[in-house]
N, C-alpha and C. Protein backbone atom coordinates (compact mmCIF):
# COMPACT_ATOMS: atom_id res chain seq x y z
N UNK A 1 12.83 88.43 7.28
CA UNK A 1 11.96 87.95 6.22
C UNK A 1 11.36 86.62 6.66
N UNK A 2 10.12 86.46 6.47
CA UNK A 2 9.34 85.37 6.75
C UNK A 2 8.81 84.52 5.61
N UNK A 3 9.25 83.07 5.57
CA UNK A 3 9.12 82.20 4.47
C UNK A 3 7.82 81.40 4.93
N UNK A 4 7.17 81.29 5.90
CA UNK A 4 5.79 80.73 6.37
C UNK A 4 6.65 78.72 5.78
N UNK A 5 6.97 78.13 5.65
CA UNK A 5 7.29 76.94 5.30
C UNK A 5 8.64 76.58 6.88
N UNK A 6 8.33 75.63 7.18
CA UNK A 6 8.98 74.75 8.23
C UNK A 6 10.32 74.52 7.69
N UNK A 7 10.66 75.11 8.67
CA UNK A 7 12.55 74.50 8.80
C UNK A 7 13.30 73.34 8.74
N UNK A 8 12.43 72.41 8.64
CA UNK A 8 12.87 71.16 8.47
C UNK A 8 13.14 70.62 6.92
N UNK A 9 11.40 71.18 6.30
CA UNK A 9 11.29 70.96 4.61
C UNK A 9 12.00 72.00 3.85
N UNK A 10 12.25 73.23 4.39
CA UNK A 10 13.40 74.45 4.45
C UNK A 10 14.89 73.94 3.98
N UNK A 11 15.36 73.62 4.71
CA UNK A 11 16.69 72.88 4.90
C UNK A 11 17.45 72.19 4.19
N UNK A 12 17.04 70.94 3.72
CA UNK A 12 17.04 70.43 2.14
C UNK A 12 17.19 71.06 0.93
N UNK A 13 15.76 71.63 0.84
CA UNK A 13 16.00 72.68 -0.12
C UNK A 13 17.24 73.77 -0.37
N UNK A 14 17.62 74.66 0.85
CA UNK A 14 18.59 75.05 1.20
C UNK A 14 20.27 74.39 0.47
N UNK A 15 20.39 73.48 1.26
CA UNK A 15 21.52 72.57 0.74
C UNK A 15 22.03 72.38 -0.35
N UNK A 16 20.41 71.69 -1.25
CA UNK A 16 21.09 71.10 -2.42
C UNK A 16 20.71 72.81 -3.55
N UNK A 17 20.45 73.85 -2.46
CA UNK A 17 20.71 75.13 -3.70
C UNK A 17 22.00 75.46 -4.02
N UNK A 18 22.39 75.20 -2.11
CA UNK A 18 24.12 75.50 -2.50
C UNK A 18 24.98 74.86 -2.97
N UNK A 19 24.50 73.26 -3.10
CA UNK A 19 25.39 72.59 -3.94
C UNK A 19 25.03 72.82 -5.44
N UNK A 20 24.35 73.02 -5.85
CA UNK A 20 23.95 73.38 -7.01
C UNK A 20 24.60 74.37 -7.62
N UNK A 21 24.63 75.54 -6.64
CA UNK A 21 25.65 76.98 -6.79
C UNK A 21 26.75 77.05 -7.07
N UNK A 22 27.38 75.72 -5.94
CA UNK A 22 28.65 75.52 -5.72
C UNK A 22 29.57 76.28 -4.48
N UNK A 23 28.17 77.04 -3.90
CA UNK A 23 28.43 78.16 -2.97
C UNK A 23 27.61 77.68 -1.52
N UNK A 24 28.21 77.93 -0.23
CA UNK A 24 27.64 78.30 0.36
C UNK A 24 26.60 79.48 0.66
N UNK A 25 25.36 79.90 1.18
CA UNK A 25 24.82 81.14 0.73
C UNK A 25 24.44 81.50 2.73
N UNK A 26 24.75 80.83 3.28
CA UNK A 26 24.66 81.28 4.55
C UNK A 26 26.01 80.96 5.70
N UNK A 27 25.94 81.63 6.85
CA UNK A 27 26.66 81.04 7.90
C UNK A 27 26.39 80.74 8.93
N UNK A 28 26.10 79.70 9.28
CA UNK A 28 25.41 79.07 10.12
C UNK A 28 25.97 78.85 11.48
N UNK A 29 25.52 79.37 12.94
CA UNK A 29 26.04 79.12 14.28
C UNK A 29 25.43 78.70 14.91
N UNK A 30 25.71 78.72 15.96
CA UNK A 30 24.50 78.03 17.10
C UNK A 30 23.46 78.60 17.27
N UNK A 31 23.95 80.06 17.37
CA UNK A 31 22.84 80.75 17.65
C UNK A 31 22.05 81.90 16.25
N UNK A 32 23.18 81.86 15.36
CA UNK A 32 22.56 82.74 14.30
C UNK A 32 22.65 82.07 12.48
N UNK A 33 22.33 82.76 11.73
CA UNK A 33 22.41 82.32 10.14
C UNK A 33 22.51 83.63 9.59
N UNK A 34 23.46 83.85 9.52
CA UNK A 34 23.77 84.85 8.47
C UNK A 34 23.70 84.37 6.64
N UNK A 35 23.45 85.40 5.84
CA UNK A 35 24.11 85.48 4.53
C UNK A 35 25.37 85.99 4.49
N UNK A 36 25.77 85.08 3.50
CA UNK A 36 27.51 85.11 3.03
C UNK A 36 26.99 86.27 1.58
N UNK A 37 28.10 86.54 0.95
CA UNK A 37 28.06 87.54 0.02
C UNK A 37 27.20 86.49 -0.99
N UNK A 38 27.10 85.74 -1.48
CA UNK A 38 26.81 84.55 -2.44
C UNK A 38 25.25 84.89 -2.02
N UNK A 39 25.20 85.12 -1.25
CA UNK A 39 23.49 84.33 -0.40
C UNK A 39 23.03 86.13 -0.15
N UNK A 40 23.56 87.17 -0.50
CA UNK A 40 23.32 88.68 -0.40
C UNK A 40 23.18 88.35 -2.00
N UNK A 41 23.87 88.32 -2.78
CA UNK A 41 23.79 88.55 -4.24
C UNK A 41 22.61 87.98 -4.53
N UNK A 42 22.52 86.83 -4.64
CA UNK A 42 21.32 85.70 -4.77
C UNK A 42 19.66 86.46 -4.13
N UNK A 43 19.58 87.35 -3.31
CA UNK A 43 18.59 87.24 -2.44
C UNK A 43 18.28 88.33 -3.50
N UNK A 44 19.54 89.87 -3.51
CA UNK A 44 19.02 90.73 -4.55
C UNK A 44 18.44 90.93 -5.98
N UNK A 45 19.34 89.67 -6.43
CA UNK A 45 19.08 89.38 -8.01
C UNK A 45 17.71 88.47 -8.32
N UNK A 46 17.29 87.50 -7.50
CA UNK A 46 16.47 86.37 -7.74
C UNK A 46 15.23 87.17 -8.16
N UNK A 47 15.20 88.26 -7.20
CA UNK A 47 13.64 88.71 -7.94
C UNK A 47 13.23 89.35 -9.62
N UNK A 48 14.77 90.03 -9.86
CA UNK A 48 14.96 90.18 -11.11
C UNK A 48 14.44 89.10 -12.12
N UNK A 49 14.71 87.50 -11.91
CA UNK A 49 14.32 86.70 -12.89
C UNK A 49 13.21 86.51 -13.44
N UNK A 50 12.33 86.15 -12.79
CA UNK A 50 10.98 86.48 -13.29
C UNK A 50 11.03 87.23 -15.30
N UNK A 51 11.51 88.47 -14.64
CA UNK A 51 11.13 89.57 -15.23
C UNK A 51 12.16 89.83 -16.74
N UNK A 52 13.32 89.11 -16.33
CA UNK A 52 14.41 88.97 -17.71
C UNK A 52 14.07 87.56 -18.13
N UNK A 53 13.46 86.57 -17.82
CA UNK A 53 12.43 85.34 -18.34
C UNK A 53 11.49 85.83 -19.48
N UNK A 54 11.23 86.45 -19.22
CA UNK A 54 9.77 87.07 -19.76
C UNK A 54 10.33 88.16 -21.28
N UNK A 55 11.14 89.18 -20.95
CA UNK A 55 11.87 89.62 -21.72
C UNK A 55 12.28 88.41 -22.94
N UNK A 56 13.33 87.49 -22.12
CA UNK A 56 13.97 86.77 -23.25
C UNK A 56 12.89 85.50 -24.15
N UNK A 57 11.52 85.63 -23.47
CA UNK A 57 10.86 84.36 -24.22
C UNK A 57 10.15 85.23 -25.49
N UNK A 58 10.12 86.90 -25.01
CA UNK A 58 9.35 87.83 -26.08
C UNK A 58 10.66 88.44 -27.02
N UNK A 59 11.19 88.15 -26.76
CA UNK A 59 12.62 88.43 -28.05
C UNK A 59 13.05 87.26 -28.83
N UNK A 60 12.84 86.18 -27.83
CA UNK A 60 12.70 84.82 -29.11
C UNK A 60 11.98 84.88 -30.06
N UNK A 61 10.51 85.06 -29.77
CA UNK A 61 9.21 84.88 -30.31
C UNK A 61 9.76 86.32 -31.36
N UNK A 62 10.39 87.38 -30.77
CA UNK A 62 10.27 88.37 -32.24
C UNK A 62 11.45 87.82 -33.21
N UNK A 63 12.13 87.76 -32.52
CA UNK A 63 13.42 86.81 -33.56
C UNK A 63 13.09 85.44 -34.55
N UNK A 64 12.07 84.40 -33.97
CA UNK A 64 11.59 83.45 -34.12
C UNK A 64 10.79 84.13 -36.02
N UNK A 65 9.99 85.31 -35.36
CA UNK A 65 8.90 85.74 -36.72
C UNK A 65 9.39 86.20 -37.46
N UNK A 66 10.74 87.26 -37.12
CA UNK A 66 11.48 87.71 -38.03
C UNK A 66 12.13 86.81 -39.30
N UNK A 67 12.71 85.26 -38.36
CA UNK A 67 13.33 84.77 -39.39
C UNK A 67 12.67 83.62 -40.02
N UNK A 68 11.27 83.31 -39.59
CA UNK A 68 10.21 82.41 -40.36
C UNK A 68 9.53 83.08 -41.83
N UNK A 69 9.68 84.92 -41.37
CA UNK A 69 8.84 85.96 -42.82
C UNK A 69 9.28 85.17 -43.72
N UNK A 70 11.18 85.12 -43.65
CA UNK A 70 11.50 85.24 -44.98
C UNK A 70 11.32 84.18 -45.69
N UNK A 71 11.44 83.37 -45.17
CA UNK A 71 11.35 81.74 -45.40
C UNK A 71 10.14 81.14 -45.54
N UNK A 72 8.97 81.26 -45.85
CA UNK A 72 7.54 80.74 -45.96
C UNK A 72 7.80 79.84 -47.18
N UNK A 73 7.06 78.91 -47.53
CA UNK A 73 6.93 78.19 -48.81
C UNK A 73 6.20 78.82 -49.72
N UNK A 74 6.30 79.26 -50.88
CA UNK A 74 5.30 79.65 -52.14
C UNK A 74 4.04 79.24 -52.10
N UNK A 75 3.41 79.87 -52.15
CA UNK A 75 1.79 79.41 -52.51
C UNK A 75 1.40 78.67 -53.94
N UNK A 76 2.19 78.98 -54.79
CA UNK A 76 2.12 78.85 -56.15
C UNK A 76 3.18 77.37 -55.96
N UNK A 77 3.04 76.25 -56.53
CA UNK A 77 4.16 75.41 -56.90
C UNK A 77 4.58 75.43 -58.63
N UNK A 78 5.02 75.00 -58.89
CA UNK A 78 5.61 74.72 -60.64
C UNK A 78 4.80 73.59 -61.26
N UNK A 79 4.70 73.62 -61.90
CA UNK A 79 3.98 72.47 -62.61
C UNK A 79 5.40 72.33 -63.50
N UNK A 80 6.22 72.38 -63.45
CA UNK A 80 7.19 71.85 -64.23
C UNK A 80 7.97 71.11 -63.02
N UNK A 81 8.34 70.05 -63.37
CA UNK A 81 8.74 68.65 -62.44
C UNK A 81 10.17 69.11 -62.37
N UNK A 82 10.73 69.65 -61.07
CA UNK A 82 11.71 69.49 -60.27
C UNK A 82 11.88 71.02 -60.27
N UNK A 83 11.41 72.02 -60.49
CA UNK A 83 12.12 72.86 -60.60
C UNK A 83 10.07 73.79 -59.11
N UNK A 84 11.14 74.40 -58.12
CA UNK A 84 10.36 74.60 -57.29
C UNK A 84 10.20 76.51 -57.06
């Protein structure tokens, strides 16, 4: 897989993902970089997000309308003082 971005500005990024994780996500040798299971899971799932983002901001928004219906303020107020 080809990331077109330099290995240097790469790298960093890299790091503070896995400290972030708490995981290493590669294994690194002289001569090779493997993925660790952490860094296989991560590679399969990440593209998923997008897409369960999107899901959960359109189930807010129906949850959100559902529970604003019931609750609207009256159009009508009282003209009798305190009672609403």
């Amino acid at each position: 897989m080809r990331l077109y971005i330099s290995q240097p500005s790469l790298s960093p990024q890299i790091r503070k993902l896995e400290e972030t994780l708490e995981t290493p996500l590669f294994v690194r040798s002289s001569r090779r970089v493997q993925l660790t299971a952490a860094g296989r899971t991560l590679l399969e799932e990440t593209p998923k997000a997008p897409a369960a983002l999107e899901q959960a901001v359109q189930l807010n928004r129906v949850d959100e309308a559902r529970d604003t219906s019931c609750c609207r303020p009256h159009s009508r107020r009282s003209t009798r003082s305190g009672h609403y």
